[in-house]
Protein backbone atom coordinates (compact mmCIF):
# COMPACT_ATOMS: atom_id res chain seq x y z
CA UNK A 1 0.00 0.00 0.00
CA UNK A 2 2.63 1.93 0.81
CA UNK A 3 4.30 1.52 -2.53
CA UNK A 4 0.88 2.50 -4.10
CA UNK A 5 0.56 5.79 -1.77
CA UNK A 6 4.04 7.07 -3.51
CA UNK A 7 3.15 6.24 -7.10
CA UNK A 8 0.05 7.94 -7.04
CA UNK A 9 0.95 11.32 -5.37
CA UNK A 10 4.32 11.41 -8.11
CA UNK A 11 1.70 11.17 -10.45
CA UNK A 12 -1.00 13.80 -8.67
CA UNK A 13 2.40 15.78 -8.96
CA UNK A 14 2.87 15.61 -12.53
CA UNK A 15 -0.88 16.16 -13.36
CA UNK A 16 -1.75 18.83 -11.28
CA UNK A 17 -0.86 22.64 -11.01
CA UNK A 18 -0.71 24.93 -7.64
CA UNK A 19 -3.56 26.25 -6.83
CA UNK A 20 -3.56 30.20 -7.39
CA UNK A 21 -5.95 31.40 -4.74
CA UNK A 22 -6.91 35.03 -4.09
CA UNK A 23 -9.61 35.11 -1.66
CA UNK A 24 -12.08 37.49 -1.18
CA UNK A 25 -12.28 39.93 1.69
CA UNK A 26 -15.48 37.70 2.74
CA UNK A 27 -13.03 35.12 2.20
CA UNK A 28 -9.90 35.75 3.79
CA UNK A 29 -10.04 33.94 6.96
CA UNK A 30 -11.07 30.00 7.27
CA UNK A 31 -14.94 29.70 6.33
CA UNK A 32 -16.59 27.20 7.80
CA UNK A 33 -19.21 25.59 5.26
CA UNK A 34 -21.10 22.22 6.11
CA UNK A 35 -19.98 20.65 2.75
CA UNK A 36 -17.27 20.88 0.19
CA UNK A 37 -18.98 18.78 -2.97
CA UNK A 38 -17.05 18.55 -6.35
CA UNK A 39 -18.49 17.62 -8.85
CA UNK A 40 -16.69 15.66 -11.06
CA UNK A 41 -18.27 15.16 -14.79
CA UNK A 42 -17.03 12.26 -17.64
CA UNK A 43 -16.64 14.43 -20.81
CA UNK A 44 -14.63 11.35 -22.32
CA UNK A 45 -14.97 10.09 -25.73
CA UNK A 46 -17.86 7.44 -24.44
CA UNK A 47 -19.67 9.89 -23.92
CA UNK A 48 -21.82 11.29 -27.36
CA UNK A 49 -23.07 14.73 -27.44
CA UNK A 50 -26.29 14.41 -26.19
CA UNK A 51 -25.03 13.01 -23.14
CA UNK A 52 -22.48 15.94 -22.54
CA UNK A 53 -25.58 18.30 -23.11
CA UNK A 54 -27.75 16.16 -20.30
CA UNK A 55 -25.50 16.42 -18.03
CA UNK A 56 -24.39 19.85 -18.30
CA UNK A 57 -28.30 20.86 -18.16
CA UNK A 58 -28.87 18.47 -15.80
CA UNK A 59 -26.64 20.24 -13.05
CA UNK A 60 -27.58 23.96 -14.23
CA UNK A 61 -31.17 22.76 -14.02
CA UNK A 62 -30.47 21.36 -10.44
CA UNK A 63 -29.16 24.60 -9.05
CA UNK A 64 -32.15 26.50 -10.24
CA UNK A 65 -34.96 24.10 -8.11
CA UNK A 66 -35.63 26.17 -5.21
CA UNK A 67 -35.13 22.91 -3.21
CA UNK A 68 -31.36 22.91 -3.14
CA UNK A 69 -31.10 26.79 -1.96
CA UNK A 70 -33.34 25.06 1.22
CA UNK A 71 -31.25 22.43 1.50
CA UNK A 72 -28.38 24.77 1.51
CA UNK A 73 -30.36 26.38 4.04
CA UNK A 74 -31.01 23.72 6.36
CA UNK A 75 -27.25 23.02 7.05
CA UNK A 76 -25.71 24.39 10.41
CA UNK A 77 -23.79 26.77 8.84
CA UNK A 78 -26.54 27.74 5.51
CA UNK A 79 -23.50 27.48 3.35
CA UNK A 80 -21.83 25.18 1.05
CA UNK A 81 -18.76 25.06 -1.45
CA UNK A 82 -18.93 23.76 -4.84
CA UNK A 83 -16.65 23.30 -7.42
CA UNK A 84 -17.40 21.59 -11.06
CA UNK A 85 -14.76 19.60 -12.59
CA UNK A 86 -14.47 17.86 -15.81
CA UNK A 87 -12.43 14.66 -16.62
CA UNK A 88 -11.38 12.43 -19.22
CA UNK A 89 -8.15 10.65 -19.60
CA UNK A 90 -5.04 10.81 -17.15
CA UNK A 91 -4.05 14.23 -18.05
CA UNK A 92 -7.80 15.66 -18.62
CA UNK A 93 -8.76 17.73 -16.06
CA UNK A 94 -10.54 20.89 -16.49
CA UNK A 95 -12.18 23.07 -13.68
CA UNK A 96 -15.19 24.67 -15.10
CA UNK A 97 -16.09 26.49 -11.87
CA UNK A 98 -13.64 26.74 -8.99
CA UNK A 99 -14.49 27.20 -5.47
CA UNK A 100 -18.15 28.84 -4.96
CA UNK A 101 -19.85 29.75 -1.90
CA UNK A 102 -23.34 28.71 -2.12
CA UNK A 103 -25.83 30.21 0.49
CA UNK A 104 -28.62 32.04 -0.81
CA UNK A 105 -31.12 31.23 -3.85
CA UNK A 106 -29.20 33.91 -5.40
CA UNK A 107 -26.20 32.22 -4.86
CA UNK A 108 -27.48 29.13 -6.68
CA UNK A 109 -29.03 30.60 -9.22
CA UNK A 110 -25.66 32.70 -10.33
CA UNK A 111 -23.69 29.61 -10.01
CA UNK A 112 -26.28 27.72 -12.45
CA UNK A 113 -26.54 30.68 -14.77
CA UNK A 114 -22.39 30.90 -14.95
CA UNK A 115 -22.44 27.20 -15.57
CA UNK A 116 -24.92 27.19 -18.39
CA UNK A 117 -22.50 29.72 -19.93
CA UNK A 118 -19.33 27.83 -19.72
CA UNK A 119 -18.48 25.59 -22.68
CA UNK A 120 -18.14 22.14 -22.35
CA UNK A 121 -14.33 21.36 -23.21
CA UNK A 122 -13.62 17.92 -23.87
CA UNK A 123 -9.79 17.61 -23.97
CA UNK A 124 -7.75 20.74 -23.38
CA UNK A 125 -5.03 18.67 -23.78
CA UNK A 126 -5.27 18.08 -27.69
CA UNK A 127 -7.32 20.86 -28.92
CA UNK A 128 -8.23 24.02 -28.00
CA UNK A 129 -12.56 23.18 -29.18
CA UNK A 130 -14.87 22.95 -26.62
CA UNK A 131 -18.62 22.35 -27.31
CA UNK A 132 -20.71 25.35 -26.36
CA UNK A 133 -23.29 24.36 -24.03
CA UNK A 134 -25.60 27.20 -25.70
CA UNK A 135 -25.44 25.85 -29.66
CA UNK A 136 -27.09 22.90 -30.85
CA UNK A 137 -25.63 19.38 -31.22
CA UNK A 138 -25.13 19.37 -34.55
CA UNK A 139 -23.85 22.77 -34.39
CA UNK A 140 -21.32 22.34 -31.73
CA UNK A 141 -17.71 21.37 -32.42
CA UNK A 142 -16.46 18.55 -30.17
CA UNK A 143 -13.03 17.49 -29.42
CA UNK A 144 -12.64 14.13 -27.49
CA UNK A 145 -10.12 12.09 -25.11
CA UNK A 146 -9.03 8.44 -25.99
CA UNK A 147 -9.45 7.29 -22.36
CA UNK A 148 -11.48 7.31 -19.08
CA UNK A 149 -9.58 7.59 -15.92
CA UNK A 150 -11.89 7.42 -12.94
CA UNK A 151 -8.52 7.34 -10.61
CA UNK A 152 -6.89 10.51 -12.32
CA UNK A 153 -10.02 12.31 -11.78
CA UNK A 154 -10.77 11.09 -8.01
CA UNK A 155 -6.56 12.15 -7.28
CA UNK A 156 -7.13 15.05 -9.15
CA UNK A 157 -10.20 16.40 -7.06
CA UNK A 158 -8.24 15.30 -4.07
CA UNK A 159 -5.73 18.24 -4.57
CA UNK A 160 -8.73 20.47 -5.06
CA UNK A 161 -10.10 19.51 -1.35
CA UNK A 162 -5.91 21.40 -0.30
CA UNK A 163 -7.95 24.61 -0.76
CA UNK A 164 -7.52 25.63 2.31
CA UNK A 165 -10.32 28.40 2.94
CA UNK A 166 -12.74 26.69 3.97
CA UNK A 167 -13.55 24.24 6.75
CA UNK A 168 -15.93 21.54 5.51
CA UNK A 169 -17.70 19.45 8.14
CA UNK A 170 -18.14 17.00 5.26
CA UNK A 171 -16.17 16.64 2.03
CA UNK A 172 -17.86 14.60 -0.70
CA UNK A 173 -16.90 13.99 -4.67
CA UNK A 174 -19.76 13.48 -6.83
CA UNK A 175 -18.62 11.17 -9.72
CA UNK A 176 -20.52 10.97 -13.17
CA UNK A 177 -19.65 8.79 -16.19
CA UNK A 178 -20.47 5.98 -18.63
CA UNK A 179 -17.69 3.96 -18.51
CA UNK A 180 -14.93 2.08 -16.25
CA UNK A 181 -11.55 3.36 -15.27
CA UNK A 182 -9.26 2.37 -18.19
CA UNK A 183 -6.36 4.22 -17.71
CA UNK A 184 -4.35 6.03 -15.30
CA UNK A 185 -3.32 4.25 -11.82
CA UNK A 186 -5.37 1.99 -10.69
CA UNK A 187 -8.72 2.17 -9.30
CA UNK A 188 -8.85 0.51 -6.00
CA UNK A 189 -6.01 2.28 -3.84
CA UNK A 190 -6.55 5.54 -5.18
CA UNK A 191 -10.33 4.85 -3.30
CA UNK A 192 -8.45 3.88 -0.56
CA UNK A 193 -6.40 6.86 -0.35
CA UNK A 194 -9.55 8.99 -0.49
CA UNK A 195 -11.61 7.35 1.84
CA UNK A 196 -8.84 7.53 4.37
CA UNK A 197 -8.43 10.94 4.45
CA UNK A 198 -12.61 11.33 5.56
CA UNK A 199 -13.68 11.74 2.04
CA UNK A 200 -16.60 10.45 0.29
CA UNK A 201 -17.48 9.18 -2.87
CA UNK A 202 -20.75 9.09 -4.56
CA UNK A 203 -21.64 7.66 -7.89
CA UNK A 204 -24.32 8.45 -10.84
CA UNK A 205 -23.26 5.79 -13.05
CA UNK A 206 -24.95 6.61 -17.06
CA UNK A 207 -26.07 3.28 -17.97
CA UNK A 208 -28.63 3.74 -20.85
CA UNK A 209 -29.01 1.56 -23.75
CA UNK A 210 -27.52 4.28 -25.91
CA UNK A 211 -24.70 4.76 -23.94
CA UNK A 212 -21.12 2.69 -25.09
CA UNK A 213 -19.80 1.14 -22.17
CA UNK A 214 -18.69 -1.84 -24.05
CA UNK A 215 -19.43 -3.68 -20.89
CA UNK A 216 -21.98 -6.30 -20.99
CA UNK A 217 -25.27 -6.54 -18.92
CA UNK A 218 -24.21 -9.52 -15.86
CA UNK A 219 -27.26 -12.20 -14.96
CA UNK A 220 -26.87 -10.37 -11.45
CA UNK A 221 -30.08 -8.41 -12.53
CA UNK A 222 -28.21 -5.58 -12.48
CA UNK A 223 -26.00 -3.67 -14.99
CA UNK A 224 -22.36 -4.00 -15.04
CA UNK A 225 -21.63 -0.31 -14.93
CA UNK A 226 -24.13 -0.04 -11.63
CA UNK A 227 -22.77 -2.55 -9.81
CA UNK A 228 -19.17 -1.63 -11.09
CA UNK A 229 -20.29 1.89 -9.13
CA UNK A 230 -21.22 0.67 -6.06
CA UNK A 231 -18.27 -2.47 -5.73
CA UNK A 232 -15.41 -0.26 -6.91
CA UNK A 233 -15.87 3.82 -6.80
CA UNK A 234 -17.93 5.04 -4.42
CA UNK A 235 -17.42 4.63 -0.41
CA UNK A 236 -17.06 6.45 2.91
CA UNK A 237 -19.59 7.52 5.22
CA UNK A 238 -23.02 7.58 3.88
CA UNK A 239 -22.25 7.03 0.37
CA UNK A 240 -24.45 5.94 -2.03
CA UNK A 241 -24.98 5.50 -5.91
CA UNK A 242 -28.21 6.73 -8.37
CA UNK A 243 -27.84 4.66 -11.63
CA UNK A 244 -29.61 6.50 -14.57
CA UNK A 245 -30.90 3.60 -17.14
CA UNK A 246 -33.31 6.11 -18.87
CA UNK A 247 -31.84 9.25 -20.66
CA UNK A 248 -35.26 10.84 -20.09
CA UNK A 249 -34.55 10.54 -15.42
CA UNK A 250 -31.30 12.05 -16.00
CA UNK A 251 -32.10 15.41 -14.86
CA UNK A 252 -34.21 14.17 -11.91
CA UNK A 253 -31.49 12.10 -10.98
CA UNK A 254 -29.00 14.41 -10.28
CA UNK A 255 -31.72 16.65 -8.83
CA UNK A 256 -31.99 13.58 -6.38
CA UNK A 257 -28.71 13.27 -5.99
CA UNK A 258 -27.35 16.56 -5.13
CA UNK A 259 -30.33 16.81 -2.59
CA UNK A 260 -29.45 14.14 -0.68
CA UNK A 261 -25.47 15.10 -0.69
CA UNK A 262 -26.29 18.31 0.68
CA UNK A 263 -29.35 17.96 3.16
CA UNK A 264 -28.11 14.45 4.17
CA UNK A 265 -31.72 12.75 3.48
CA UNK A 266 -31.26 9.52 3.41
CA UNK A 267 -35.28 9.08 2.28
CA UNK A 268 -34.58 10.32 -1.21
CA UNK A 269 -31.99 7.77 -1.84
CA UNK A 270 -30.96 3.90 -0.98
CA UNK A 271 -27.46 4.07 0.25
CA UNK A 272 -25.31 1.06 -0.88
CA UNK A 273 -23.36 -0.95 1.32
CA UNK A 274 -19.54 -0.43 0.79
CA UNK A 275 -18.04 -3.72 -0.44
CA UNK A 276 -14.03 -4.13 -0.48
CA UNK A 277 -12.80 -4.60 -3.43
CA UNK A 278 -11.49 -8.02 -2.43
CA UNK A 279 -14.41 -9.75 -1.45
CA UNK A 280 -16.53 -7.93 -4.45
CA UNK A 281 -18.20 -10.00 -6.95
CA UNK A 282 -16.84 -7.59 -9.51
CA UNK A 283 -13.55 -7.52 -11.16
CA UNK A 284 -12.77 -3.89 -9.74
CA UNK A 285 -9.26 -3.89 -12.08
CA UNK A 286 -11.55 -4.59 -15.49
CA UNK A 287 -10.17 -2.79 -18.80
CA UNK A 288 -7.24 -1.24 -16.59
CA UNK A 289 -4.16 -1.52 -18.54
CA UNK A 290 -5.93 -1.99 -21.36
């Protein structure tokens, strides 16, 4: 383990840049928040265009529902810190909204009105195109990644949660995508890392028909990608994973979801028990190294 531990911070070394932080007055000293949630969105090449326009509209149409700025609301603190990430491969990792202070409707509502304007960029690393969340799909020019690296992403929101301004009483990543980790280190101890320093990982695994996860469905009743979700990426307190199997639920899915991440209601979601990898029935290491 140990071993692992110094392979994958050389490598959150080599992906990641220091953070340039220039806080606010407001912001100067240590707030305290009750959550810092990233959100961290698959905008790899598995994932088609419609699918990057879901779930862009999906979260912009989240922070607008009156619900979440009560939810906000209903913390000890009435405040909350977001940040929106997108991933890819090893190397693709693109902040799309740093560090926000949510406490107010307003506050929502500008956060999901700044997000709608952002474009969706879908590898920095290779091309400069990003697909404007505003044009239409057929319209929009799209540039893609080759791989999908759950890990990279989960190490690279890890050196996001070193922001120290804030004091979160929980820290949670909120991870999206269609597909298995395929590249980068491996899955399982970069969970392991995360989970032992208090954070939690939730999962909204994209398993409709028309998605290409080039994963067969199991005779477990249950889709490979879902139960791929719940054996080998999420875990830590409370976690707990909403599989979308109909593009037409996506949005109230991650209108679920966030609402349960940030009020802590258990009632609008089933929690999944946390399974070690070891003793899983699935194969957490599938398609790595492949």
């Amino acid at each position: 383990m140990r071993t692992w531990r110094s392979i994958i911070w050389l490598f959150v070394l080599s992906t990641t840049t220091p953070l340039d932080v220039k806080p606010t007055a407001a912001e100067g000293a240590k707030l305290d928040v009750d959550l810092k949630l990233i959100l961290a969105v698959d905008v790899s090449d598995s994932m088609s265009r419609e699918e990057l326009q879901l779930q862009r509209e999906g979260y912009v149409s989240t922070f607008r529902d009156p619900r979440v700025a009560r939810a906000i609301a209903s913390g000890e603190f009435g405040r909350i810190a977001v940040l929106y990430l997108e991933w890819a491969g090893p190397y693709h990792h693109h902040v799309v909204r740093p560090w926000t202070i949510l406490a107010t409707p307003e506050d929502a509502s500008a956060f999901a009105d700044t997000l709608a304007m952002e474009p969706i960029a879908t590898d920095s690393s290779t091309s400069n195109r990003a697909m404007s969340f505003g044009k239409s799909l057929d319209q929009a020019p799209i540039a893609t990644a080759t791989a999908t690296s759950i890990s990279a992403g989960l190490l690279f929101a890890l050196e996001m949660f070193r922001d120290r301004r804030f004091r979160g009483t929980r820290q949670v990543i909120d991870v999206s995508g269609n597909g298995t980790n395929n590249s980068g280190p491996p899955l399982a101890p970069v969970r392991d890392l995360l989970l032992s320093e208090g954070i939690t990982i939730n999962g909204l695994p994209i398993a409709w028909s028309a998605a290409d996860n080039a994963i067969p469905v199991t005779s477990s009743g249950k889709p490979f990608l879902e139960r791929y979700y719940e054996a080998c990426v999420i875990g830590g307190w409370g976690s707990f994973s909403i599989v979308v199997n109909d593009i037409s639920r996506f949005q109230d899915a991650v209108r679920q979801k966030l609402l349960t991440e940030i009020a802590e209601r258990e009632i609008l979601a089933t929690p999944v028990s946390f399974v070690p990898a070891g003793v899983a029935e699935v194969d957490c290491t599938v398609q790595e190294g492949s």
